[in-house]
Structures are given as structure tokens and as C-alpha cells.
Protein backbone atom coordinates (compact mmCIF):
# COMPACT_ATOMS: atom_id res chain seq x y z
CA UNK A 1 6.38 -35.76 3.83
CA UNK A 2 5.22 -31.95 3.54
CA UNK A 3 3.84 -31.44 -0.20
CA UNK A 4 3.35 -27.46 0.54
CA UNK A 5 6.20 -24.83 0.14
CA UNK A 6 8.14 -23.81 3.00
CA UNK A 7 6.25 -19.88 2.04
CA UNK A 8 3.07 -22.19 2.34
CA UNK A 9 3.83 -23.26 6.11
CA UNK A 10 5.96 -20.56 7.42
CA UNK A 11 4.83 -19.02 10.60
CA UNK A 12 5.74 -15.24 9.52
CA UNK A 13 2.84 -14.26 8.41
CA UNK A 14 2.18 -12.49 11.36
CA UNK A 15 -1.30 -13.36 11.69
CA UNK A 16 -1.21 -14.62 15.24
CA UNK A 17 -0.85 -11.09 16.62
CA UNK A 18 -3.37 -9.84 19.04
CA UNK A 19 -3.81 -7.37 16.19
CA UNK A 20 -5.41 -10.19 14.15
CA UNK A 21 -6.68 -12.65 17.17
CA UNK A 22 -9.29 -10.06 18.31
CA UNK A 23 -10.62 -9.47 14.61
CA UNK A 24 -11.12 -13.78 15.30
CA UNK A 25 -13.03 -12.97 18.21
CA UNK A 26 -15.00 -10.25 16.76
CA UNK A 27 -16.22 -12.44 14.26
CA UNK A 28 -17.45 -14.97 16.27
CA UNK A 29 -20.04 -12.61 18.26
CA UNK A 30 -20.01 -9.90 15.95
CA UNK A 31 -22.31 -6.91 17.61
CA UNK A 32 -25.65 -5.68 16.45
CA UNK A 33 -27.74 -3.44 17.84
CA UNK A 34 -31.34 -4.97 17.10
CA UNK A 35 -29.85 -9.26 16.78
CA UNK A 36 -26.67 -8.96 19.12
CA UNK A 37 -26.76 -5.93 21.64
CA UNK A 38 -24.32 -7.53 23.81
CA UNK A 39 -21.62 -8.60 20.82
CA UNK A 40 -18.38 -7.08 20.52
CA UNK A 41 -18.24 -3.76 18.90
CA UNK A 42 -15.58 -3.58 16.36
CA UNK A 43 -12.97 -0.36 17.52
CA UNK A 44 -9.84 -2.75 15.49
CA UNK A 45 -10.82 -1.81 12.19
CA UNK A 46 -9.73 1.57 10.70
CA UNK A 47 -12.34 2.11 8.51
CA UNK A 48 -13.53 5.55 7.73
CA UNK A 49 -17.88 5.43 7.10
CA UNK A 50 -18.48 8.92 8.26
CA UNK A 51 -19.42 10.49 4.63
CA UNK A 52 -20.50 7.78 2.97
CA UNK A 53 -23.91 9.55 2.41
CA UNK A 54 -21.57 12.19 0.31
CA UNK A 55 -20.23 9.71 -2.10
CA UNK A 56 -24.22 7.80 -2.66
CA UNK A 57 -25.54 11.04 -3.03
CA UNK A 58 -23.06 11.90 -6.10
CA UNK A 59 -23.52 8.41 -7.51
CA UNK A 60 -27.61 9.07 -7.42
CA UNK A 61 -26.80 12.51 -9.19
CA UNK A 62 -24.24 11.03 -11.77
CA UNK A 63 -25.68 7.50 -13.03
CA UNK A 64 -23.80 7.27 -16.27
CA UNK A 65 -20.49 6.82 -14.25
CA UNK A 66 -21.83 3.64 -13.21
CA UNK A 67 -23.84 2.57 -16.43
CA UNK A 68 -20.54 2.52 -19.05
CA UNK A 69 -22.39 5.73 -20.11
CA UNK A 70 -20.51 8.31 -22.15
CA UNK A 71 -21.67 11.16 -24.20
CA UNK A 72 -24.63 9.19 -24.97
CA UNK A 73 -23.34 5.70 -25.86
CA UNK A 74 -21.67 3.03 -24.15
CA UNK A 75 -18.42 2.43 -23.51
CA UNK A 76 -18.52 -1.46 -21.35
CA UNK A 77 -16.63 -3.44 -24.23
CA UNK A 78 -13.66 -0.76 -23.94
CA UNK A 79 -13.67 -1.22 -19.96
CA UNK A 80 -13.95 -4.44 -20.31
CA UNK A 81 -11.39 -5.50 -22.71
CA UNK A 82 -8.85 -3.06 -21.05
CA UNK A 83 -6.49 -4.80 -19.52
CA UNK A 84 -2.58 -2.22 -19.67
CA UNK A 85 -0.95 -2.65 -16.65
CA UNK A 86 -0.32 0.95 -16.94
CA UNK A 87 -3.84 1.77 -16.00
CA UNK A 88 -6.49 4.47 -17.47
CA UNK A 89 -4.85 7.35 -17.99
CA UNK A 90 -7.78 9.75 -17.39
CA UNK A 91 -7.77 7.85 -14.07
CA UNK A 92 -4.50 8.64 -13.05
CA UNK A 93 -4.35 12.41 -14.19
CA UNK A 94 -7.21 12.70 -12.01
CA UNK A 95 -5.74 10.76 -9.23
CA UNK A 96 -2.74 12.66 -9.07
CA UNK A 97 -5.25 15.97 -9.14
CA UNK A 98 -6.94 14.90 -6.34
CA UNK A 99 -3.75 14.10 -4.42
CA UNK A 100 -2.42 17.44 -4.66
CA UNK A 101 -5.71 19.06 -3.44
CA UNK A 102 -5.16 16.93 -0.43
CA UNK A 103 -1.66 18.32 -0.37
CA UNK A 104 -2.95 22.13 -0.78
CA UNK A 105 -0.93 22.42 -3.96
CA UNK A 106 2.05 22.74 -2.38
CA UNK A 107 3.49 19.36 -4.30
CA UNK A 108 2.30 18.45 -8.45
CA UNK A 109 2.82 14.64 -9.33
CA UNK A 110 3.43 13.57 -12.62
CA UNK A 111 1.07 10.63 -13.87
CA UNK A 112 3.59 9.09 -15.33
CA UNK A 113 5.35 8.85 -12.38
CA UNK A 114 2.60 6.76 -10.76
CA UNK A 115 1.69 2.96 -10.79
CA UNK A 116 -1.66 1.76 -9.81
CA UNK A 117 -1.42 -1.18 -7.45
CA UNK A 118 -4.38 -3.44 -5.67
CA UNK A 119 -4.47 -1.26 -2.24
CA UNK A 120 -1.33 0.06 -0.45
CA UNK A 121 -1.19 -3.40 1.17
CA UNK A 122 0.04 -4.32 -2.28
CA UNK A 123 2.14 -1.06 -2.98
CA UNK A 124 4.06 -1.30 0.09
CA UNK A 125 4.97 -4.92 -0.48
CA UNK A 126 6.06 -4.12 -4.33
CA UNK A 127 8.02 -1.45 -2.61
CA UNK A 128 9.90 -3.46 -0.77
CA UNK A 129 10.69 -5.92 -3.91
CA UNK A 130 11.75 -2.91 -5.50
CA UNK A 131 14.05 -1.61 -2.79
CA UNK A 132 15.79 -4.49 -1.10
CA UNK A 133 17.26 -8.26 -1.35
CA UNK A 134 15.67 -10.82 1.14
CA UNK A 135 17.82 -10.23 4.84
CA UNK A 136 17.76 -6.46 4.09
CA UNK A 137 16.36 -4.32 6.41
CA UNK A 138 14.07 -1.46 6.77
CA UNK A 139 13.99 1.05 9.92
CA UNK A 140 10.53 1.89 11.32
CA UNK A 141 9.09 4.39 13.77
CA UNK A 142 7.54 2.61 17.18
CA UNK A 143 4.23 2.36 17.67
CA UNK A 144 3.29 1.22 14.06
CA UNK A 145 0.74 -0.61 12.15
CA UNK A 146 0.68 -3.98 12.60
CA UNK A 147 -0.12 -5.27 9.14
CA UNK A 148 3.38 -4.06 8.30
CA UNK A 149 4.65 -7.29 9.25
CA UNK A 150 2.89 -9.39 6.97
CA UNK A 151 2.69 -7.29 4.19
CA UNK A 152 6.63 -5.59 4.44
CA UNK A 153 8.40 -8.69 5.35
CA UNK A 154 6.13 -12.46 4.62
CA UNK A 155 6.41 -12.88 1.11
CA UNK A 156 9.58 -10.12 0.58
CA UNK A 157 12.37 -11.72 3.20
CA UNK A 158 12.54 -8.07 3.83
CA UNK A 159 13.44 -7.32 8.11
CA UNK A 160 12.29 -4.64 10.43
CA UNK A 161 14.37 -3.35 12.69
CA UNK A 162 12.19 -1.05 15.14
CA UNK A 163 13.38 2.93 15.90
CA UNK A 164 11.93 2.99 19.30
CA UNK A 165 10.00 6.36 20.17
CA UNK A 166 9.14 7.47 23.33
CA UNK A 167 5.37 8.68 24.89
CA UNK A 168 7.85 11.48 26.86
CA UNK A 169 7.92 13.39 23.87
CA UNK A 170 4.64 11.98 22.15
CA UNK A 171 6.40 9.25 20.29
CA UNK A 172 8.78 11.51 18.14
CA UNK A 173 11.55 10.29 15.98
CA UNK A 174 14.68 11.58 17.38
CA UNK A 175 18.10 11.59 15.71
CA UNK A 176 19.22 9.41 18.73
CA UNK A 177 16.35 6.92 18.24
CA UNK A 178 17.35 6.57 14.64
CA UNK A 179 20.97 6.34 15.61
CA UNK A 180 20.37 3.30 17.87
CA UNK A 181 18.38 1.87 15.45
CA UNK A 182 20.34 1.75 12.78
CA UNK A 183 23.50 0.14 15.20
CA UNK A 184 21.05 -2.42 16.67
CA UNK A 185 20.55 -3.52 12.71
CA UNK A 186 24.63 -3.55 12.17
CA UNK A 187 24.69 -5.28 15.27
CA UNK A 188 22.33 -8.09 13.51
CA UNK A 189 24.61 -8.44 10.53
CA UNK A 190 21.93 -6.39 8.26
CA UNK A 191 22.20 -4.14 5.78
CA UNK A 192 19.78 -1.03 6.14
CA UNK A 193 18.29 0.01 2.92
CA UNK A 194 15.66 2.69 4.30
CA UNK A 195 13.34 4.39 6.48
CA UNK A 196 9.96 3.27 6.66
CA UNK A 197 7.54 6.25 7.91
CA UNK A 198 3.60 6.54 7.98
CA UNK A 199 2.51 10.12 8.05
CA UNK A 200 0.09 10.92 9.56
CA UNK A 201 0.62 8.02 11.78
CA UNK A 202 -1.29 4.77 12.46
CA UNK A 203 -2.04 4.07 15.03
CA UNK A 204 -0.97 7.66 16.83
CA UNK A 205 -3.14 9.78 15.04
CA UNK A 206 -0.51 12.39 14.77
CA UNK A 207 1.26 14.15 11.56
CA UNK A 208 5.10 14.29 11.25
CA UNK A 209 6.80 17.87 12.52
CA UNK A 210 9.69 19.72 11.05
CA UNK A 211 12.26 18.38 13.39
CA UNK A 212 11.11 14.80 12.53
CA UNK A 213 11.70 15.73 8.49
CA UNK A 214 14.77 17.07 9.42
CA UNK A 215 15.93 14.15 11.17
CA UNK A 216 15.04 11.26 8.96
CA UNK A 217 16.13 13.47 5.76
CA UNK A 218 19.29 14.01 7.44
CA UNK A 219 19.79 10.62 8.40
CA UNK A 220 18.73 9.40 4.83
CA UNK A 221 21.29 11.49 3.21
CA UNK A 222 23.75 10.50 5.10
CA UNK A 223 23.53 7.17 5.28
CA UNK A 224 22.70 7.09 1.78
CA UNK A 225 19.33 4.88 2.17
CA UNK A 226 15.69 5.11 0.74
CA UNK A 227 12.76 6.87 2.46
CA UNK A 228 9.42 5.16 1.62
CA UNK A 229 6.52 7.26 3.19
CA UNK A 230 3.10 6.09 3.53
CA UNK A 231 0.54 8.93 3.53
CA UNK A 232 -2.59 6.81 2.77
CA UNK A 233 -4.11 8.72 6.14
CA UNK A 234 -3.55 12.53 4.35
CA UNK A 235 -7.14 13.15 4.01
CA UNK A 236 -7.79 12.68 7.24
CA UNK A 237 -5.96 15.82 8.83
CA UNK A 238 -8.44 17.43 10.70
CA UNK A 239 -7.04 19.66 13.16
CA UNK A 240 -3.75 21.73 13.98
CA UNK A 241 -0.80 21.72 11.77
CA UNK A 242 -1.91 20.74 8.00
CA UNK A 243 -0.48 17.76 6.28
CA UNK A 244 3.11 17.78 4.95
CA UNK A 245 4.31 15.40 2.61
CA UNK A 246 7.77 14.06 2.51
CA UNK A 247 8.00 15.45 -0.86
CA UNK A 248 7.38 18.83 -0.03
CA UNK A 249 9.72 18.45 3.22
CA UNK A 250 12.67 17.56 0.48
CA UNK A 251 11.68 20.53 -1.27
CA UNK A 252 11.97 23.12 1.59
CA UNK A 253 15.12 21.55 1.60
CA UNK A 254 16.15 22.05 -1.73
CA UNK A 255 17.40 18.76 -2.61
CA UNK A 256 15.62 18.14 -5.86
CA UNK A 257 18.40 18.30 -7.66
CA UNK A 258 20.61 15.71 -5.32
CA UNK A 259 20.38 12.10 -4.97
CA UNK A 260 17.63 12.20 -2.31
CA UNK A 261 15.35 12.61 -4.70
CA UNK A 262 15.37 9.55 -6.57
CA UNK A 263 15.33 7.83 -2.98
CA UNK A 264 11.90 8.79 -1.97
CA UNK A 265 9.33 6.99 -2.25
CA UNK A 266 5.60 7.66 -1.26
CA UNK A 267 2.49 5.12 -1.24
CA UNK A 268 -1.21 6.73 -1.17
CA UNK A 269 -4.18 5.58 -1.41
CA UNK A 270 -8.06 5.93 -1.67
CA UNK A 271 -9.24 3.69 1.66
CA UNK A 272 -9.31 6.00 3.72
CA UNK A 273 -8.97 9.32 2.18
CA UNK A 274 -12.34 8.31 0.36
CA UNK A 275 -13.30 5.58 2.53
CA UNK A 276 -13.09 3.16 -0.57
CA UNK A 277 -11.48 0.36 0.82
CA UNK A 278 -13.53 -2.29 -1.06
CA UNK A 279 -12.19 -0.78 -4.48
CA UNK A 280 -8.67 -1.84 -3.75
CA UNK A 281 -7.28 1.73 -5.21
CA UNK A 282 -2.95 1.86 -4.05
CA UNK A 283 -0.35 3.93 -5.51
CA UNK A 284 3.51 4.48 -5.59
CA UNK A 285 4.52 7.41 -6.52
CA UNK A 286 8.37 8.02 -7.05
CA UNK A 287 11.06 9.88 -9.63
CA UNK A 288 13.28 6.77 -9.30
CA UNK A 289 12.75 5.94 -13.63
CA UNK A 290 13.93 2.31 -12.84
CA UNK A 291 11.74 1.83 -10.01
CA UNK A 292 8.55 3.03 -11.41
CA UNK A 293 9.42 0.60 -14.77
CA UNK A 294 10.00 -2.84 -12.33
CA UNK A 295 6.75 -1.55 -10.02
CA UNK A 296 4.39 -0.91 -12.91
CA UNK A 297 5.71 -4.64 -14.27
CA UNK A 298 5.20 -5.94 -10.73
CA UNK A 299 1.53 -4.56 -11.04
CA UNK A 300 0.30 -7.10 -13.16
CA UNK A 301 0.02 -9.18 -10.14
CA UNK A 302 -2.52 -7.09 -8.86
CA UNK A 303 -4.25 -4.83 -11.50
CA UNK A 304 -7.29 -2.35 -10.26
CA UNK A 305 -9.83 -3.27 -12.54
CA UNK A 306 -10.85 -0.91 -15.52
CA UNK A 307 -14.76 -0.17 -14.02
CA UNK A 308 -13.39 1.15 -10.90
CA UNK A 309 -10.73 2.93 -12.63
CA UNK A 310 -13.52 4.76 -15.05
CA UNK A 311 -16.06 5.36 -12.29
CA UNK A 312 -13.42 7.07 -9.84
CA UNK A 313 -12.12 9.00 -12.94
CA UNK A 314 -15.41 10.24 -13.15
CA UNK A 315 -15.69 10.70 -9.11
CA UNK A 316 -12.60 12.54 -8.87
CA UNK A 317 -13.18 14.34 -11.73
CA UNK A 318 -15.69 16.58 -10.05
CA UNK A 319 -13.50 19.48 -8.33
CA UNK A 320 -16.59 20.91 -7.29
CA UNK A 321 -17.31 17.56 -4.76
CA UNK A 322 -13.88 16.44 -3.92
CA UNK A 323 -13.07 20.06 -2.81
CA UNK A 324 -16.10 19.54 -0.89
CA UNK A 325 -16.12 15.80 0.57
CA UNK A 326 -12.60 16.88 1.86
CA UNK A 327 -13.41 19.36 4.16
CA UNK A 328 -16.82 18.26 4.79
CA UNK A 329 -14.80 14.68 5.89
CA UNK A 330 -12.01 16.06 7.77
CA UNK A 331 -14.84 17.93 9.91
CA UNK A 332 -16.74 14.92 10.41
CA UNK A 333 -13.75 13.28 11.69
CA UNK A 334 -12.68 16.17 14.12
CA UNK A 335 -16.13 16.10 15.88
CA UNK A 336 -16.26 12.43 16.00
CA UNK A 337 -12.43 12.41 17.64
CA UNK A 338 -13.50 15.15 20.09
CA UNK A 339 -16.39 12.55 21.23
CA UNK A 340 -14.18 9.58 22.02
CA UNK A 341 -11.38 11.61 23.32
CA UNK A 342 -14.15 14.00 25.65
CA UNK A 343 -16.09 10.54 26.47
CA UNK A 344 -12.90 9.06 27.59
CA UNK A 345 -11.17 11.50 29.61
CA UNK A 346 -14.10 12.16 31.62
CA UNK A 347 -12.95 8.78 33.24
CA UNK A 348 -9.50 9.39 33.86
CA UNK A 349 -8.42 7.54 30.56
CA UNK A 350 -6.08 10.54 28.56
CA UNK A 351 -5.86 10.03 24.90
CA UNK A 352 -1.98 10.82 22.71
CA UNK A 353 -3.08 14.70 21.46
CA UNK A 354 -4.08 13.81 17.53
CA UNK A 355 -4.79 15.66 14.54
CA UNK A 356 -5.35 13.18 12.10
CA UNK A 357 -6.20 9.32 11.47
CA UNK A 358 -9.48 7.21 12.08
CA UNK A 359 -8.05 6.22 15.79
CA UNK A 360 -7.40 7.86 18.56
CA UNK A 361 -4.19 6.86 20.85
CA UNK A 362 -5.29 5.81 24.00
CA UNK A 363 -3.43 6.35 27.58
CA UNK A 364 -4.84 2.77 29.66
CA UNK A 365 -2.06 2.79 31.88
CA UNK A 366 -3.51 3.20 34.90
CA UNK A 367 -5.75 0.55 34.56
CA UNK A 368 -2.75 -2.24 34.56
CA UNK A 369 -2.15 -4.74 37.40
CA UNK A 370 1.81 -3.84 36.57
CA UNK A 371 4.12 -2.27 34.40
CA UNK A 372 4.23 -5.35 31.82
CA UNK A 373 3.21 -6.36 28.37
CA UNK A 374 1.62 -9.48 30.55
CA UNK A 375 -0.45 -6.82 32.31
CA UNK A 376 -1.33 -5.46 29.04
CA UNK A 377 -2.77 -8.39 27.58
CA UNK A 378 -5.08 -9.26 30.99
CA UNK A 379 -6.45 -5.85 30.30
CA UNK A 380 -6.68 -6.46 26.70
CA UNK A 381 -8.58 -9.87 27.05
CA UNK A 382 -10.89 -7.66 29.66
CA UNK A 383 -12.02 -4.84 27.51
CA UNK A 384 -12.32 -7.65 24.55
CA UNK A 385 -14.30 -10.44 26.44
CA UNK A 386 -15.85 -8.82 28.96
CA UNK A 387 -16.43 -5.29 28.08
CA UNK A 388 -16.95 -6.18 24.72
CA UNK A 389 -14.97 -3.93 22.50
CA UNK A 390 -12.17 -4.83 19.92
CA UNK A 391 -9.54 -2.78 20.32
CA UNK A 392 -5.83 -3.24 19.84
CA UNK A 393 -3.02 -3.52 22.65
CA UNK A 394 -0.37 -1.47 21.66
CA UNK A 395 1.95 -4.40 21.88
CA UNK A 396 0.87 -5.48 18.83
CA UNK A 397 2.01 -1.89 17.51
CA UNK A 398 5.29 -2.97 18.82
CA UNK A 399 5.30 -0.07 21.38
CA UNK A 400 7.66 -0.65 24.43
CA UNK A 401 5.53 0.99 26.85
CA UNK A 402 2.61 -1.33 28.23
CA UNK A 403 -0.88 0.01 28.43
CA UNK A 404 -1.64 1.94 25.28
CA UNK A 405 -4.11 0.78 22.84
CA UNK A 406 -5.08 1.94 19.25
CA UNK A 407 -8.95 2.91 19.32
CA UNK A 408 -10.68 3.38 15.88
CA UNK A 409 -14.02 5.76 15.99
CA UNK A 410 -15.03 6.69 12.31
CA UNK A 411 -16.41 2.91 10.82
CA UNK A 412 -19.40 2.70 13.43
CA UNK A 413 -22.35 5.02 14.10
CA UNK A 414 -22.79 7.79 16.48
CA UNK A 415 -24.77 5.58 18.87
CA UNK A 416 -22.76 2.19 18.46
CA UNK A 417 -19.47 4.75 19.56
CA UNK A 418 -21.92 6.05 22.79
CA UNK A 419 -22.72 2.92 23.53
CA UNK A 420 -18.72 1.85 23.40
CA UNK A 421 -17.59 4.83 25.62
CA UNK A 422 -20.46 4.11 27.99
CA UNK A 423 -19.06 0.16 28.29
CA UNK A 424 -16.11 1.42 28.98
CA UNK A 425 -17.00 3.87 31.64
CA UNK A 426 -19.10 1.21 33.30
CA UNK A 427 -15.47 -0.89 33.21
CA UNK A 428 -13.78 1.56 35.23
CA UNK A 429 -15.83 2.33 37.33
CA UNK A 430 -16.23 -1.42 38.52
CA UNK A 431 -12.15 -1.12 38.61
CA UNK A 432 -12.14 -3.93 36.63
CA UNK A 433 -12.49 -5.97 39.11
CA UNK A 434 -14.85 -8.80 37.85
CA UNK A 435 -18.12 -7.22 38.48
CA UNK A 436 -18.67 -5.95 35.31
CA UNK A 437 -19.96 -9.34 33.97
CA UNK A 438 -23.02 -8.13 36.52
CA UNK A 439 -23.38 -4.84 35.51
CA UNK A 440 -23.80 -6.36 31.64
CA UNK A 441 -27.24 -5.17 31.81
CA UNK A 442 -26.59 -1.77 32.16
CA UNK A 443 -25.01 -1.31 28.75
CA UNK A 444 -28.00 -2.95 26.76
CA UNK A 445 -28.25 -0.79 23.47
CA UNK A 446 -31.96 0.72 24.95
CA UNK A 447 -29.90 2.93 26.93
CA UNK A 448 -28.00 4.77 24.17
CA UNK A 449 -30.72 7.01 23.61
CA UNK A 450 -30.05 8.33 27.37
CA UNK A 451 -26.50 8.93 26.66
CA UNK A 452 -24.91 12.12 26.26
CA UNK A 453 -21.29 12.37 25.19
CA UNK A 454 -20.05 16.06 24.50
């Protein structure tokens, strides 16, 4: 007889994705360039280690913010006796600072309407408590982040029902798409309570346009539903259009003073914006009273603790830096996405156009054996065991096309990303046939220092 609870054995955890199953095999040969030259290189993991120098440097130049030092004395037993769900409020009036720079002004958030949550793993999943019984559903864009369905649905009950975009017009939302969406949930006896949007989008890369706000506003309004947005990529607009927050889309719109407003919901965070994603720093942010009271409650189940809190109150404190690490990061990025999508392309692979993210969005279809999601995963188990990268099959982003992959570039060096685009190039140019198991060789890591990607 089973002593566990049915949570404890259930299968929807949605770790037996490919998503998740190449992060296994990763693991298990894990590359390095001096012990393992011939491991896998890790392109699943959207990790952004480009200006990590920045933040050591302002650690080295500000010791006291990691000492308990203040104004001379100490301040540890305050930190660590400190235990309000509510969090440090220096920490939030800076976070909320910080996220408006990111938002160039154009939208203020009011500490108080903020909670502090362990990660936006965390805040989206107290989101979804917040927002909807168990058999609800929630409406999501196509391709999206695969995570989503263990940490929207395992624990909450919540369902996803897919809006299914389209690579003919980059993978837009469309007022049809969300149309057919929301009658294939009706369809499936289940009550829609929102939209579910990441913006800038993982894995695409690629910030939302006016005609998307427009659409999923509309649709919002009149359907009378939530709209949780999840901007923890914001930072990370390099190029094009800048970012636009849902927020300041309802604005344009003038519907502050309507019921939208207490409908949207948006989740940030400092993983990626910062590249902190060992600190475990989520947020909600909403003007919904009632939801902010039941989210902050909810927090107690995952608290940030107070050091982190007073150190990054510190960090962010300094205008001077973050006003610095932001554009110095977002140019980082932009060179570093010009090298994969140059490296690539110069081998007939095309890359989704991007102006944002740690990823790029990558085109493999010509490399299939057919038009299937069977095909897909051959290639897939190619590239991972043979070629030797980790990379994610866009099946696992729930895309309906076969043949694109997400490809991550910013948590690896400059050399360890050469040496991936070269492995790849040597893949395709054996046609991926078998013969690259022979031409192994010819990617060792001495020939890095030969390469040069433009």
C-alpha cells in the first residue's frame, strides 16, 4: 500500500521533458575545457555570466555591504533576527527604483504594492494560487518556457491551454490565435481566468509589439480575465524597439481608472536582469489590494533572506552603477547574440530576429529527416550526444512547428561559445550523417584559439 501522497507520486511534474532530460545528460559528462574537452557544453541553461566582473568589482569597492557594516558599527543581530514577511523596506524602495530605470521611467511602482518571493519560480506559482481554483485555466503564447509546467500547474491544479503562434509572422499573438484558444478551453469544460505572457519572450528572444498589447488587452477586457506578465528578461533588451511593460501598455490606453487595472499582474525578478540567480530575488507586483495581502501571506513559504535583502539594498542603491551595469550588460549581450547568430548563419542555420533574452531562436529545419516532432527529437539526440551541445528542442517549448530549438549564449565564455558554433558547423557539414563521431577530433578545445567568429 502507497504511504506517499498522491502530490508525492504524481507524474505532472513535468520533469520528464526533453527540457529537463538533457540537463540529466549534461550532468553526467559535464564539459571542461582543461578535464573534459569533449563533454557536453551546456546551451539549456539561461543563465546570464557576461558582467559578472561588474558586480565583484563593486563588492571589492564596497566591503561593508557584505560585513553587516553600517555607519561604523554592525548591524548582523538586526539581519539576523529579521524575519517580516513583508521584507526590508529599504530593499524594496530600492527594488522598485531599479525596476523603473529598467523601464526608462515611463512606469513608478509603489513598494507597497510589491511582495518579495523566493525567485519568480515561486512568484508565478503564488500567482496562480492567487488567481484561480484547481481545473481553471490559464492561456499562454506558443513557444514558451518549459518550466511553466511545473511551476504554473504541479502543485496549483492550475491548466494551460496553449494560444498557438505561428513562425509566418515570427510567433505573434494574433486576435485569432487567442480566439481559438480560448474556444479550445470552453471546448474542455474550463473556465479561463487569464492570459499568461512573458515579455520579452523565452525562449524567442523577442519583446511584445503594439498590436500584441492591443490584442491581449482587448481580449482581457472583454472577456473579463487577468493578465499576469512575466518581465524577469527586461534587462536584457539590447537592440531595436526598447522594453514595454504591460503596465505602461494599459496606460497608453488609459484604463487606470477601469477594472483592468486591478487585473494585471506582473512578476520580475533579479536572475537575469542582474544575473543573481543564486540569491533567489522574485517579485509580484500588482494594484489588486486583496491580492497583494493573500501573496505577501503566501510568502512566508518562501522568504528571501534578510543578508541578501541588505546587501542588494546596498547594490541597488548605487544609481551611479546600476545606470551603468545596465547598459554596459545589455551591450555585452548584443555582441555576444551577434556572434551566435553570425556563427550560425554562415552555415545555412537562420536564427528568429531577437532583441532581447539570453537565447537566441534557432531555425534547424532543414536539418530534419521530415516534417515531425519524431524528426525533431533524432536531431535533438544528435546535436546532444554526438555533437555535444545541450540545447532544447522546441517541442519541449510546446511549439507546433518541428525543428526549432532554444539556444542560450550568455552563461559560458567567449571561447566555450566558439568552440560550440564550430561543433556545430563541423555537424553540418558532415550532413549529419554519422561521420561526425570521426571528425570528434577536430573540435578538441586546442583549436579554439584558431577560431574566428565575427
Amino acid at each position: 500500500m502507497e504511504m506517499l501522497s498522491k502530490k508525492a507520486t504524481c507524474k505532472s511534474h513535468g520533469q520528464d521533458s526533453s527540457y529537463f532530460l538533457g540537463w540529466q545528460e549534461y550532468e553526467k559528462n559535464p564539459f571542461n575545457e582543461d578535464t573534459n574537452p569533449l563533454g557536453i557544453i551546456q546551451m539549456g541553461l539561461a543563465e546570464n555570466q557576461l558582467s559578472f566582473d561588474l558586480l565583484e568589482s563593486w563588492l571589492a569597492r564596497n566591503p561593508d555591504a557584505t560585513m553587516f557594516g553600517s555607519n561604523g558599527g554592525s548591524i548582523f543581530k538586526e539581519l539576523a533576527l529579521f524575519q517580516d514577511y513583508h521584507g526590508l523596506q529599504t530593499f524594496k524602495t530600492e527594488l522598485v527604483e531599479f525596476m523603473a530605470e529598467i523601464r526608462r521611467n515611463k512606469v513608478r511602482f509603489d513598494p507597497q504594492k510589491l511582495v518579495l518571493t523566493a525567485g519568480a519560480t515561486s512568484a508565478n506559482e503564488t500567482l496562480m494560487f492567487c488567481l484561480a481554483e484547481p481545473g481553471e485555466a490559464f492561456l499562454i503564447p506558443t513557444p514558451y518556457y518549459p518550466g511553466f509546467d511545473r511551476d504554473l500547474k504541479w502543485r496549483t491544479g492550475v491548466k494551460i491551454v496553449p494560444i498557438h503562434c505561428s513562425s509566418l509572422n515570427g510567433f505573434r499573438i494574433t486576435k485569432a490565435a487567442l480566439d481559438e484558444a480560448y474556444d479550445e478551453a470552453l471546448k474542455l469544460n474550463l473556465r479561463v481566468k487569464g492570459v499568461f505572457i512573458t515579455n520579452p519572450s523565452n525562449p524567442l528572444g523577442t519583446t511584445m509589439n503594439q498590436d500584441e498589447f492591443n490584442h491581449v488587452i482587448s481580449f482581457a477586457v472583454s472577456k473579463n480575465i487577468h493578465i499576469v506578465s512575466d518581465e524577469i528578461y527586461a534587462g536584457t533588451v539590447f537592440d531595436s524597439s526598447k522594453f514595454t511593460s504591460i503596465i505602461e501598455a494599459v496606460m497608453d490606453r488609459n484604463l487606470e481608472k477601469t477594472d483592468i487595472w486591478s487585473r494585471i499582474h506582473v512578476v520580475s525578478s533579479l536572475s537575469k536582469d542582474l544575473g543573481l540567480p543564486g540569491f533567489r530575488i522574485g517579485m509580484i507586483y500588482s494594484n489588486n489590494e486583496t491580492l497583494i495581502a493573500a501573496a505577501t501571506k503566501m510568502s512566508s513559504f518562501g522568504l528571501v533572506s534578510s543578508q541578501t535583502q541588505y546587501l542588494l539594498s546596498k547594490l541597488l542603491g548605487d544609481k551611479k552603477f546600476t545606470r551603468h551595469y545596465i547598459q554596459e550588460n545589455q551591450r555585452r549581450l548584443k555582441k555576444r547574440q551577434q556572434v551566435l547568430v553570425s556563427g550560425l548563419q554562415s552555415y545555412g542555420i537562420p536564427c528568429l530576429k531577437s532583441n532581447a533574452g539570453l537565447f537566441c531562436w534557432v531555425d534547424m529545419r532543414n536539418l530534419l529527416s521530415s516534417n515531425a516532432f519524431e524528426a525533431e527529437m533524432e536531431l535533438w539526440k544528435k546535436i546532444l550526444y554526438e555533437v555535444g551541445l545541450n540545447i532544447s528542442p522546441g517541442s519541449s517549448c510546446h511549439c507546433t512547428e518541428p525543428g526549432w530549438f532554444r539556444v542560450c549564449f550568455a552563461n559560458m565564455s567567449q571561447e566555450t561559445l566558439n568552440l560550440s558554433i564550430h561543433r556545430l558547423q563541423a555537424f553540418v557539414t558532415s550532413n549529419g550523417d554519422g561521420n561526425y563521431q570521426n571528425q570528434k577530433l577536430s573540435t578538441r578545445i586546442s583549436r579554439r584559439n584558431s577560431l574566428v567568429v565575427s
